[in-house]
N, C-alpha and C. Protein backbone atom coordinates (compact mmCIF):
# COMPACT_ATOMS: atom_id res chain seq x y z
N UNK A 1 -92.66 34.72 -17.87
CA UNK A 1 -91.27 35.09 -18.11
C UNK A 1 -90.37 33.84 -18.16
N UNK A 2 -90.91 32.55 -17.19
CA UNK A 2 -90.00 31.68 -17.21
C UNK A 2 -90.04 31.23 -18.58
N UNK A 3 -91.06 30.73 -19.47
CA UNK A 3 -90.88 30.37 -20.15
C UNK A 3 -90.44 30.75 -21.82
N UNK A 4 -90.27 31.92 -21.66
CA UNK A 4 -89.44 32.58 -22.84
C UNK A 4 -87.99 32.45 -22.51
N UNK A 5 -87.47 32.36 -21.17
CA UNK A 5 -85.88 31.84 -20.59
C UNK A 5 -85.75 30.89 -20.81
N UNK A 6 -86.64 30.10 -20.94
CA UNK A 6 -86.67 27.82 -21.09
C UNK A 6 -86.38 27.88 -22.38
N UNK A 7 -87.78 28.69 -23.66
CA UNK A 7 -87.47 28.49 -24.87
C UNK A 7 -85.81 29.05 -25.54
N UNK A 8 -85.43 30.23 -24.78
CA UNK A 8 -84.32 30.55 -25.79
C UNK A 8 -83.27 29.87 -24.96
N UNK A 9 -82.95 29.15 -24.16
CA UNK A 9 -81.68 28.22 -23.62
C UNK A 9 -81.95 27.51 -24.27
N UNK A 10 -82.99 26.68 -24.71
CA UNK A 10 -83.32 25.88 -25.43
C UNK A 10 -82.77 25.86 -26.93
N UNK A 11 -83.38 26.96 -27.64
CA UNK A 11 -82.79 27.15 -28.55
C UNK A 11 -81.71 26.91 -28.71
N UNK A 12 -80.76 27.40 -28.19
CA UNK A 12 -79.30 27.64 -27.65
C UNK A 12 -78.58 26.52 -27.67
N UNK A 13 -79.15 25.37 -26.78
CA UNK A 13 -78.87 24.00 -26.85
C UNK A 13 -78.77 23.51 -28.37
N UNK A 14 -79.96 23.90 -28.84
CA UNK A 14 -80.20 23.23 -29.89
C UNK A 14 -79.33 23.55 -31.32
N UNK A 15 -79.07 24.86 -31.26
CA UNK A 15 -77.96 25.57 -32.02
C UNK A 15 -76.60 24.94 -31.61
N UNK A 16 -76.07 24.77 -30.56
CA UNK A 16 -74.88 23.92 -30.34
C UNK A 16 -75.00 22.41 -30.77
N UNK A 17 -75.83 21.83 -30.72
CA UNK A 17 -75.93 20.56 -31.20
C UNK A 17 -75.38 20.59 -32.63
N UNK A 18 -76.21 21.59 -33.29
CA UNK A 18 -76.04 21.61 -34.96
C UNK A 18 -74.69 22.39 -35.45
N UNK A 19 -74.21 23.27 -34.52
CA UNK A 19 -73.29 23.48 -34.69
C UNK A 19 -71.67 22.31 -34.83
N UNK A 20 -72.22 21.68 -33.57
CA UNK A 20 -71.27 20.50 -33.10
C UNK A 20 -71.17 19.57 -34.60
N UNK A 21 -72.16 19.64 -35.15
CA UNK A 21 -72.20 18.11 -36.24
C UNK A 21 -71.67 19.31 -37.29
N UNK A 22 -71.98 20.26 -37.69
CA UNK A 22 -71.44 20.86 -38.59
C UNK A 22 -70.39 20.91 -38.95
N UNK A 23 -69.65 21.54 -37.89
CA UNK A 23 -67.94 21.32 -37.46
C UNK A 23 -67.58 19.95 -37.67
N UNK A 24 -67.69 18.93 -36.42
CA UNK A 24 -67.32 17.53 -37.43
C UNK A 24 -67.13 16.80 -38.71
N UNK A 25 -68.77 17.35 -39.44
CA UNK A 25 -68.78 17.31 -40.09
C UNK A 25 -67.57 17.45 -41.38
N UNK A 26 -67.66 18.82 -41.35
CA UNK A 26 -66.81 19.73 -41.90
C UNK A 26 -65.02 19.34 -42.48
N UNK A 27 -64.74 19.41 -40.75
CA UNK A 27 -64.03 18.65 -40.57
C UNK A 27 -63.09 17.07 -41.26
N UNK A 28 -64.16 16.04 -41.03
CA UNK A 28 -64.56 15.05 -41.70
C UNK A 28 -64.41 15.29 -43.65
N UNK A 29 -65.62 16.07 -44.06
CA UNK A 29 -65.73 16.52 -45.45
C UNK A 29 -64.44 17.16 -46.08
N UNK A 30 -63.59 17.74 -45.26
CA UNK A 30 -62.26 18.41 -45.77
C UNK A 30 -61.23 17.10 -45.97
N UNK A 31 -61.12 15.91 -45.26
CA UNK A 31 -60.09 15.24 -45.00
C UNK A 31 -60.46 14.54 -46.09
N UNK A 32 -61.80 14.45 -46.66
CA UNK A 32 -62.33 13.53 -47.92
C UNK A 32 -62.02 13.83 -49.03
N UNK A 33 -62.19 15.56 -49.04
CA UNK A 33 -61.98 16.03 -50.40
C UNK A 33 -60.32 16.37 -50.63
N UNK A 34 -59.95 15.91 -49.82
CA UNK A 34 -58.35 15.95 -49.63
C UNK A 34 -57.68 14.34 -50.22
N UNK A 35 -58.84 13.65 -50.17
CA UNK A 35 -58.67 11.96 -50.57
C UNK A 35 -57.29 12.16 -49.24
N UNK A 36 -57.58 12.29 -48.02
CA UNK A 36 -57.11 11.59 -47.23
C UNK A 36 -57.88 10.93 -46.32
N UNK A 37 -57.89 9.80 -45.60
CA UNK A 37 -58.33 8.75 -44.83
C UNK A 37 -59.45 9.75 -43.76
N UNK A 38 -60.39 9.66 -43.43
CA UNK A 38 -61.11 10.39 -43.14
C UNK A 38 -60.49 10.00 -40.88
N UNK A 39 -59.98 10.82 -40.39
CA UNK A 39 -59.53 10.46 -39.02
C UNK A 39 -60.86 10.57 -38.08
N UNK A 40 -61.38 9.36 -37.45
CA UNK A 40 -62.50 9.81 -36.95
C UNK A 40 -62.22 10.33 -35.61
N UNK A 41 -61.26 9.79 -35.16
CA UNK A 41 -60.40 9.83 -33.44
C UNK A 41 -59.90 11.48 -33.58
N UNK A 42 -59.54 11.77 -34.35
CA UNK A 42 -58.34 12.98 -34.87
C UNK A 42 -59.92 14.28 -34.36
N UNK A 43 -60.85 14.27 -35.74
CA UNK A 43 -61.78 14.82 -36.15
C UNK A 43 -62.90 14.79 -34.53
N UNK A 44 -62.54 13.67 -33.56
CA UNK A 44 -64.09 13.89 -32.75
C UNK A 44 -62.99 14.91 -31.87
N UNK A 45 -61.87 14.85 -31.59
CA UNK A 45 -60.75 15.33 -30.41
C UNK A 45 -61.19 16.64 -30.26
N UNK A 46 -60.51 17.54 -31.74
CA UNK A 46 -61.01 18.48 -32.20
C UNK A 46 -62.24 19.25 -31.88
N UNK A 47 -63.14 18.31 -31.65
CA UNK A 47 -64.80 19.01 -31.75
C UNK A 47 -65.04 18.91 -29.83
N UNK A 48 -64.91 18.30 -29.71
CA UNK A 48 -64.80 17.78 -28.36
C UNK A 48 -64.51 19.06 -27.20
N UNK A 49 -63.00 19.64 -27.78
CA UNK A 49 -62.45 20.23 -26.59
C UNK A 49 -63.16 21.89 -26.95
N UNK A 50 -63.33 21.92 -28.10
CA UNK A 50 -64.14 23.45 -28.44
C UNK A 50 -65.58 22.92 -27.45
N UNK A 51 -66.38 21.97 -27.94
CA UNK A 51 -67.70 22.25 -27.69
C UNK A 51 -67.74 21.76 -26.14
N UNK A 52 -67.24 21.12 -25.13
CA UNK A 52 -67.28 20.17 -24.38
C UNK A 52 -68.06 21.52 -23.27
N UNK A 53 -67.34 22.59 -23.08
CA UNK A 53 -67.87 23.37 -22.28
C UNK A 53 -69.66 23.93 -22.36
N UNK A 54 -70.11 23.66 -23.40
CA UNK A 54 -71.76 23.56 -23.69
C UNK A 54 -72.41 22.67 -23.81
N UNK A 55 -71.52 21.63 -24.17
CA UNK A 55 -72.48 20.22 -24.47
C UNK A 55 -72.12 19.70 -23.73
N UNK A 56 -71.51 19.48 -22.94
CA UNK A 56 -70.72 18.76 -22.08
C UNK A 56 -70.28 17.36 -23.14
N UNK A 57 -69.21 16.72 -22.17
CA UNK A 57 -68.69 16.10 -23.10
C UNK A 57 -69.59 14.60 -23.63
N UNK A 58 -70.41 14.16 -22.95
CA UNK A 58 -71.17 12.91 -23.21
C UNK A 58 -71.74 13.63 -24.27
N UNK A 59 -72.28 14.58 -24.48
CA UNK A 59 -73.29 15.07 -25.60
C UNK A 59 -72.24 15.22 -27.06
N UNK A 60 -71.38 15.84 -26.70
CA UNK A 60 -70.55 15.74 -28.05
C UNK A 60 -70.19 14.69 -28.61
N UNK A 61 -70.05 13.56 -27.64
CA UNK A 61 -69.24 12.51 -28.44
C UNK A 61 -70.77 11.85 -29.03
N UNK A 62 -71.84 11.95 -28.35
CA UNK A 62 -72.99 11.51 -28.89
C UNK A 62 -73.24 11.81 -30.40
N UNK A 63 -73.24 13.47 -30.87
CA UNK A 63 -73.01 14.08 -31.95
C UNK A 63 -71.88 13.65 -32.83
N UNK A 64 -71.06 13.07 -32.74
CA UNK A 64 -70.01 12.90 -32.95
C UNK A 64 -69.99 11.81 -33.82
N UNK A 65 -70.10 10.86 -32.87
CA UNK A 65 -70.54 9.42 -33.18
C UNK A 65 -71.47 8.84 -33.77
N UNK A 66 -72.67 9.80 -34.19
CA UNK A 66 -74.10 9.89 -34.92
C UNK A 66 -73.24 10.40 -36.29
N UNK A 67 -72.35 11.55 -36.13
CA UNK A 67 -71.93 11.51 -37.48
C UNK A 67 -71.09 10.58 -37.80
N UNK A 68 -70.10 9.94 -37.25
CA UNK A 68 -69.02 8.92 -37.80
C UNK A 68 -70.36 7.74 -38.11
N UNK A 69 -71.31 7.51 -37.81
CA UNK A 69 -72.24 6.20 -38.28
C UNK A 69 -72.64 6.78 -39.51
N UNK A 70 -73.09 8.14 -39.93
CA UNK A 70 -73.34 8.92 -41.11
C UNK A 70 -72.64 8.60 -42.28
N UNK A 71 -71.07 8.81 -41.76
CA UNK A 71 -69.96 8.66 -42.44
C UNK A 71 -69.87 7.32 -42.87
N UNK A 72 -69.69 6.39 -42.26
CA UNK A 72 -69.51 5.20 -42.44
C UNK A 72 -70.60 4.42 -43.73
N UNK A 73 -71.75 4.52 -43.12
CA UNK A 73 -72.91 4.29 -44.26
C UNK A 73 -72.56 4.99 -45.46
N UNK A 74 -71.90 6.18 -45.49
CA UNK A 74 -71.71 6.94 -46.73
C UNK A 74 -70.52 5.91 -47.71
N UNK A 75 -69.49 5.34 -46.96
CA UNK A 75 -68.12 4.55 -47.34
C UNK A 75 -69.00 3.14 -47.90
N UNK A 76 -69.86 2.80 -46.87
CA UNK A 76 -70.13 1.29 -47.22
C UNK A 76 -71.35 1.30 -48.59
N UNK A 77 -71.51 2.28 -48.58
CA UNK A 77 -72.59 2.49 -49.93
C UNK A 77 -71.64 3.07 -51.17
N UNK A 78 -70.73 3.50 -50.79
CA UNK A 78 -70.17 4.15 -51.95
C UNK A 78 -68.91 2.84 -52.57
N UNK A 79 -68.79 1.72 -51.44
CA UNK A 79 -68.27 0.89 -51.96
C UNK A 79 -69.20 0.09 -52.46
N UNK A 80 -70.35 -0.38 -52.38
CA UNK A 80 -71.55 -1.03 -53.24
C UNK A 80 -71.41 -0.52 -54.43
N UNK A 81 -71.48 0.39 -54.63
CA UNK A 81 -71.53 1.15 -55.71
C UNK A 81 -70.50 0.72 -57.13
N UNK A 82 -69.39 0.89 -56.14
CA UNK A 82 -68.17 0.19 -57.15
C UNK A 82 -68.30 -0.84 -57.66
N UNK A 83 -68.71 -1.59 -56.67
CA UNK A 83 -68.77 -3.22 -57.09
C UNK A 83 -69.99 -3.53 -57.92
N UNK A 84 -70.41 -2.24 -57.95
CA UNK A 84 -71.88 -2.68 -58.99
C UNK A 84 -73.52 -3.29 -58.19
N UNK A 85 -73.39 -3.26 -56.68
CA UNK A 85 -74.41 -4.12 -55.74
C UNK A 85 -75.51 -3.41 -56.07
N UNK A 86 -75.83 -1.34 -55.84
CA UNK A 86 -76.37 -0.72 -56.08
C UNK A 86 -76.90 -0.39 -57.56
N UNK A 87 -78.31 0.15 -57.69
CA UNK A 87 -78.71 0.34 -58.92
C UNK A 87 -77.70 1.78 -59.13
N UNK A 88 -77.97 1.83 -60.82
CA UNK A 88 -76.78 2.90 -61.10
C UNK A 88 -77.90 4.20 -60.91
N UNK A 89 -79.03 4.12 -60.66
CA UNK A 89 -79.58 5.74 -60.20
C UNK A 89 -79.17 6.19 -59.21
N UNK A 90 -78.62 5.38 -58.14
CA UNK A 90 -78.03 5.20 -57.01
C UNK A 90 -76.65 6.37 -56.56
N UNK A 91 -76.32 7.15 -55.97
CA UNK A 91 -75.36 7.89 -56.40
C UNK A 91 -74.80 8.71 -54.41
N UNK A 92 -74.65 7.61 -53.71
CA UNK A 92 -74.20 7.71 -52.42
C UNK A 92 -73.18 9.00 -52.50
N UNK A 93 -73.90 10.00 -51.19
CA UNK A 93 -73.14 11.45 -50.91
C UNK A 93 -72.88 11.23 -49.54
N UNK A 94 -71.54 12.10 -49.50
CA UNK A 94 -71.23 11.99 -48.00
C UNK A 94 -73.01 13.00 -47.34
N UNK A 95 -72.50 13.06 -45.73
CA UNK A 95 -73.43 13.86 -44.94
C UNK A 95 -73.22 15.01 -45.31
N UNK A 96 -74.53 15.54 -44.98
CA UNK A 96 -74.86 17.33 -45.26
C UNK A 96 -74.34 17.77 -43.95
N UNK A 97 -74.41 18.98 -44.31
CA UNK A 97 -74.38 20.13 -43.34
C UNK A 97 -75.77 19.92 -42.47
N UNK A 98 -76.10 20.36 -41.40
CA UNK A 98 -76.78 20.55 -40.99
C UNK A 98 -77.56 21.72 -40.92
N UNK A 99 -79.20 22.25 -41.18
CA UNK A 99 -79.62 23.68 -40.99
C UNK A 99 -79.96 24.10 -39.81
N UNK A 100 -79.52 25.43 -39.44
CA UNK A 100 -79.61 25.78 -38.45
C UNK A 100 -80.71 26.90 -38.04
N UNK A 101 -81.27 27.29 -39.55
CA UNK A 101 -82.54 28.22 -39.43
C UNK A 101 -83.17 27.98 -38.34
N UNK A 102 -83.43 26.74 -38.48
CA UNK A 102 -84.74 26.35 -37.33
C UNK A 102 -84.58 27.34 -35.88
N UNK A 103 -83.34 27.51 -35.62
CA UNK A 103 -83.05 28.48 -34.66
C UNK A 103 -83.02 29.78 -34.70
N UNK A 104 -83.27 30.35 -35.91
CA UNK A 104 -82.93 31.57 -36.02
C UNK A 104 -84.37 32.50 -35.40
N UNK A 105 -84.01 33.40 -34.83
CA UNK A 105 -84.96 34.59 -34.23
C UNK A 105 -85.84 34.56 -35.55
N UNK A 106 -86.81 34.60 -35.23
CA UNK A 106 -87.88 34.85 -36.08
C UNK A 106 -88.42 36.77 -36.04
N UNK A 107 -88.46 36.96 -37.20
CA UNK A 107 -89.02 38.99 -36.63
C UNK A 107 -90.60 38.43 -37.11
């Protein structure tokens, strides 16, 4: 019994994680397609005070901050790009969504 309680908290955990980057994400992806300055301080605040009560807060900003490094690589490649550094097959996308199947109840 214990360990069908371990696996689905587990789960659980693991669904908030992906949830957490989603939202950021999201977040993040709206302020882009808005061509406004993407706020990373603004955007982690936000995610922070929703999720902090499950992830506690070291874990969110962890998530958080895994995506703003996401983000960033996405800016510094998409400025290569401009300048011509990258081959032109080359075609830098912001971050995905994250899937969350992996959690889903299986029948």
């Amino acid at each position: 019994m214990q360990g069908k309680d371990t696996k689905a908290k587990l789960k659980a955990l693991g669904k908030a994680f992906v949830d957490c980057w989603n939202e950021v994400n999201k977040l993040r992806l709206e302020q882009y397609k808005k061509h406004e300055p993407v706020d990373f301080n603004k955007t982690e605040k936000v995610v922070y005070e929703k999720h902090k009560a499950v992830l506690h807060g070291a874990n969110v900003q962890q998530v958080t901050r895994k995506n703003m490094g996401a983000w960033k690589s996405f800016f510094e490649l998409s400025k290569k790009k401009k300048i011509g550094e990258l081959p032109k097959w080359m075609k830098p996308k912001p971050p995905h969504k994250k899937r969350d199947d992996f959690f889903a109840d299986k029948k």
